[in-house]
Protein backbone atom coordinates (compact mmCIF):
# COMPACT_ATOMS: atom_id res chain seq x y z
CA UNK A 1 51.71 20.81 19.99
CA UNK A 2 51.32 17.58 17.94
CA UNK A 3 48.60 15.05 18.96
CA UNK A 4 49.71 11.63 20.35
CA UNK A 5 48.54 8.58 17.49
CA UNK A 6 46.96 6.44 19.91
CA UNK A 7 46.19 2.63 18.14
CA UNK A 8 43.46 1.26 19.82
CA UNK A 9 44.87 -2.55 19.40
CA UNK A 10 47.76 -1.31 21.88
CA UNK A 11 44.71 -0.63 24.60
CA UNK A 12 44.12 -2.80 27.37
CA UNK A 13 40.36 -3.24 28.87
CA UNK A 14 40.79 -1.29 32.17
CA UNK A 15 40.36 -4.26 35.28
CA UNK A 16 37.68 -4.44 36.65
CA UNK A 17 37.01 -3.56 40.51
CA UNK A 18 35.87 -6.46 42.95
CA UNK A 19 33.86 -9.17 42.13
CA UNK A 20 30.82 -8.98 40.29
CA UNK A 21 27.64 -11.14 41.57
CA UNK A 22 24.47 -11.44 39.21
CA UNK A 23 22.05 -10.32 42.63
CA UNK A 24 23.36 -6.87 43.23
CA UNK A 25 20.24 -4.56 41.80
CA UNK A 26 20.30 -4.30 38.36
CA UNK A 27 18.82 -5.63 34.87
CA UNK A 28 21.29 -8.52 32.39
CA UNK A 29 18.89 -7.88 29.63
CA UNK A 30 20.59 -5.57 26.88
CA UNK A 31 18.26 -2.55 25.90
CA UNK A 32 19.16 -3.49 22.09
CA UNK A 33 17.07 -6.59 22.67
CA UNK A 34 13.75 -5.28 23.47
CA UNK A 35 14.47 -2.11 21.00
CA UNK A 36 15.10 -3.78 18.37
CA UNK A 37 11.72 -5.90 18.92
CA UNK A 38 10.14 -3.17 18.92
CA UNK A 39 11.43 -1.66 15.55
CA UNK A 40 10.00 -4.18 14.12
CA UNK A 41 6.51 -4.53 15.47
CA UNK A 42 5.30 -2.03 12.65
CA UNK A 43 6.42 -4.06 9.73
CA UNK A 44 4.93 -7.16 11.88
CA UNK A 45 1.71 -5.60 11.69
CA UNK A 46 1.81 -4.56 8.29
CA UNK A 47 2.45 -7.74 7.21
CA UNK A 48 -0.26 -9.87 9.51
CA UNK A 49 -2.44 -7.18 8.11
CA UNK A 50 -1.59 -8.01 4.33
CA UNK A 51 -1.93 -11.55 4.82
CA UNK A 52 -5.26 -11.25 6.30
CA UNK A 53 -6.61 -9.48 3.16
CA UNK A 54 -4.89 -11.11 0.73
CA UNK A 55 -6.84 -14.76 2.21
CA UNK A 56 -10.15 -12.90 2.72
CA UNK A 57 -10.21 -11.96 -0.41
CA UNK A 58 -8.65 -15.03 -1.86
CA UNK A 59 -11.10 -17.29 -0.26
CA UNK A 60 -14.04 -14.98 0.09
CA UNK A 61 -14.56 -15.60 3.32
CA UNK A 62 -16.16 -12.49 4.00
CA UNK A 63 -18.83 -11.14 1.42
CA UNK A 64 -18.65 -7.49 2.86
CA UNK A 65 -14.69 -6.91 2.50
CA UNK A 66 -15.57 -5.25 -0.67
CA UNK A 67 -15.56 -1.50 -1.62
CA UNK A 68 -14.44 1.09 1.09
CA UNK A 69 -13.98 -1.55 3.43
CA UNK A 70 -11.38 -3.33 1.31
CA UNK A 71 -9.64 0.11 1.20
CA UNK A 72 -9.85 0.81 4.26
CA UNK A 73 -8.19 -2.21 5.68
CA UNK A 74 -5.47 -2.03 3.28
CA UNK A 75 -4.70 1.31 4.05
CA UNK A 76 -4.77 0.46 7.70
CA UNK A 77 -2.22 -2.22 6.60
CA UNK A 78 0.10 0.33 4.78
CA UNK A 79 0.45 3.20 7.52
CA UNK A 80 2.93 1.55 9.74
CA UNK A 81 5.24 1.07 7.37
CA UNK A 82 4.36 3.66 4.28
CA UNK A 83 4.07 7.08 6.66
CA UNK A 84 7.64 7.08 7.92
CA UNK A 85 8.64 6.76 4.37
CA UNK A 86 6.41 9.69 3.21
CA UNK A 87 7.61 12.04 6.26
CA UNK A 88 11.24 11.28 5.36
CA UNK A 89 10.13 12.23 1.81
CA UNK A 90 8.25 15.14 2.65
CA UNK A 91 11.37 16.10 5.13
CA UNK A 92 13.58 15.94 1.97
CA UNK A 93 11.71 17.85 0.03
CA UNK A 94 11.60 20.76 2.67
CA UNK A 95 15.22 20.95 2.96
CA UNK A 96 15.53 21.33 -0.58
CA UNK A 97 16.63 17.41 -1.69
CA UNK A 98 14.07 15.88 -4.32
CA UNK A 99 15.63 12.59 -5.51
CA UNK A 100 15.88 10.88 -2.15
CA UNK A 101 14.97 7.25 -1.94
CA UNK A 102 11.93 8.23 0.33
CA UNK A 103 10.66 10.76 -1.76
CA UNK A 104 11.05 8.50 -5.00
CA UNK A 105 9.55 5.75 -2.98
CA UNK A 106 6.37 7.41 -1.81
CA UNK A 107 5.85 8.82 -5.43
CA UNK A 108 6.16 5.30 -6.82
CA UNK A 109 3.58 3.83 -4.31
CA UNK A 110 1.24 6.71 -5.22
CA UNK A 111 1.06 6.45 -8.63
CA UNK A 112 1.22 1.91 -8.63
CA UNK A 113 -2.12 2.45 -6.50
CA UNK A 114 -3.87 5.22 -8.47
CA UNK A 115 -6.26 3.23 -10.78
CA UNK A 116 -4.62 3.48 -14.88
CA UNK A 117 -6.71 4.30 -17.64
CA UNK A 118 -6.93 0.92 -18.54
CA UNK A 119 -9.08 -0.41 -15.40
């Protein structure tokens, strides 16, 4: 038995039933919307975060954001957006693939924040 080509061009919307009013019970908002908001509050973060540091330290506004502290908030600033990249990598790497862009990506970010031998 040989399968019917069906175009979908020659396809016409199927009618719809009744009228529709915008009061009958549900929600006009598209879920994409508010998802998509929400894929990006992580990088939002991140970045709020990075500007932050980068002025306190630029301006010195605070004299204790030195040290661990310094560290800490940048770290806090990276994790959003660094750990789903490092999971992908590490998920690679358990199913055997090595040179994936995550995996490359969290080795390059390791090694551009370990301090070089000529700090």
């Amino acid at each position: 038995m040989k399968k019917k080509k069906i175009n979908l061009r020659d396809l016409e919307p199927k009618k719809q039933q009744g009228e529709h009013s915008h009061d009958d019970g549900h929600n006009h908002s598209s879920p994409e919307e508010i998802s998509n908001f929400r894929t990006y509050l992580p990088a939002i973060f991140s970045f709020v975060m990075l500007i932050a540091g980068i002025a306190i330290d630029y301006f010195d506004a605070f004299p204790f954001f030195k040290g661990w502290i310094r560290v800490v908030w940048y770290t806090v600033a990276y994790i959003p957006v660094g750990f789903p990249v490092i999971r992908e990598g590490w998920k690679s790497i358990k199913n055997g693939d090595f040179f994936t862009e995550f995996f490359l990506m969290s080795i390059a970010c390791l090694l551009y924040t370990s301090p070089s031998p000529r700090d």
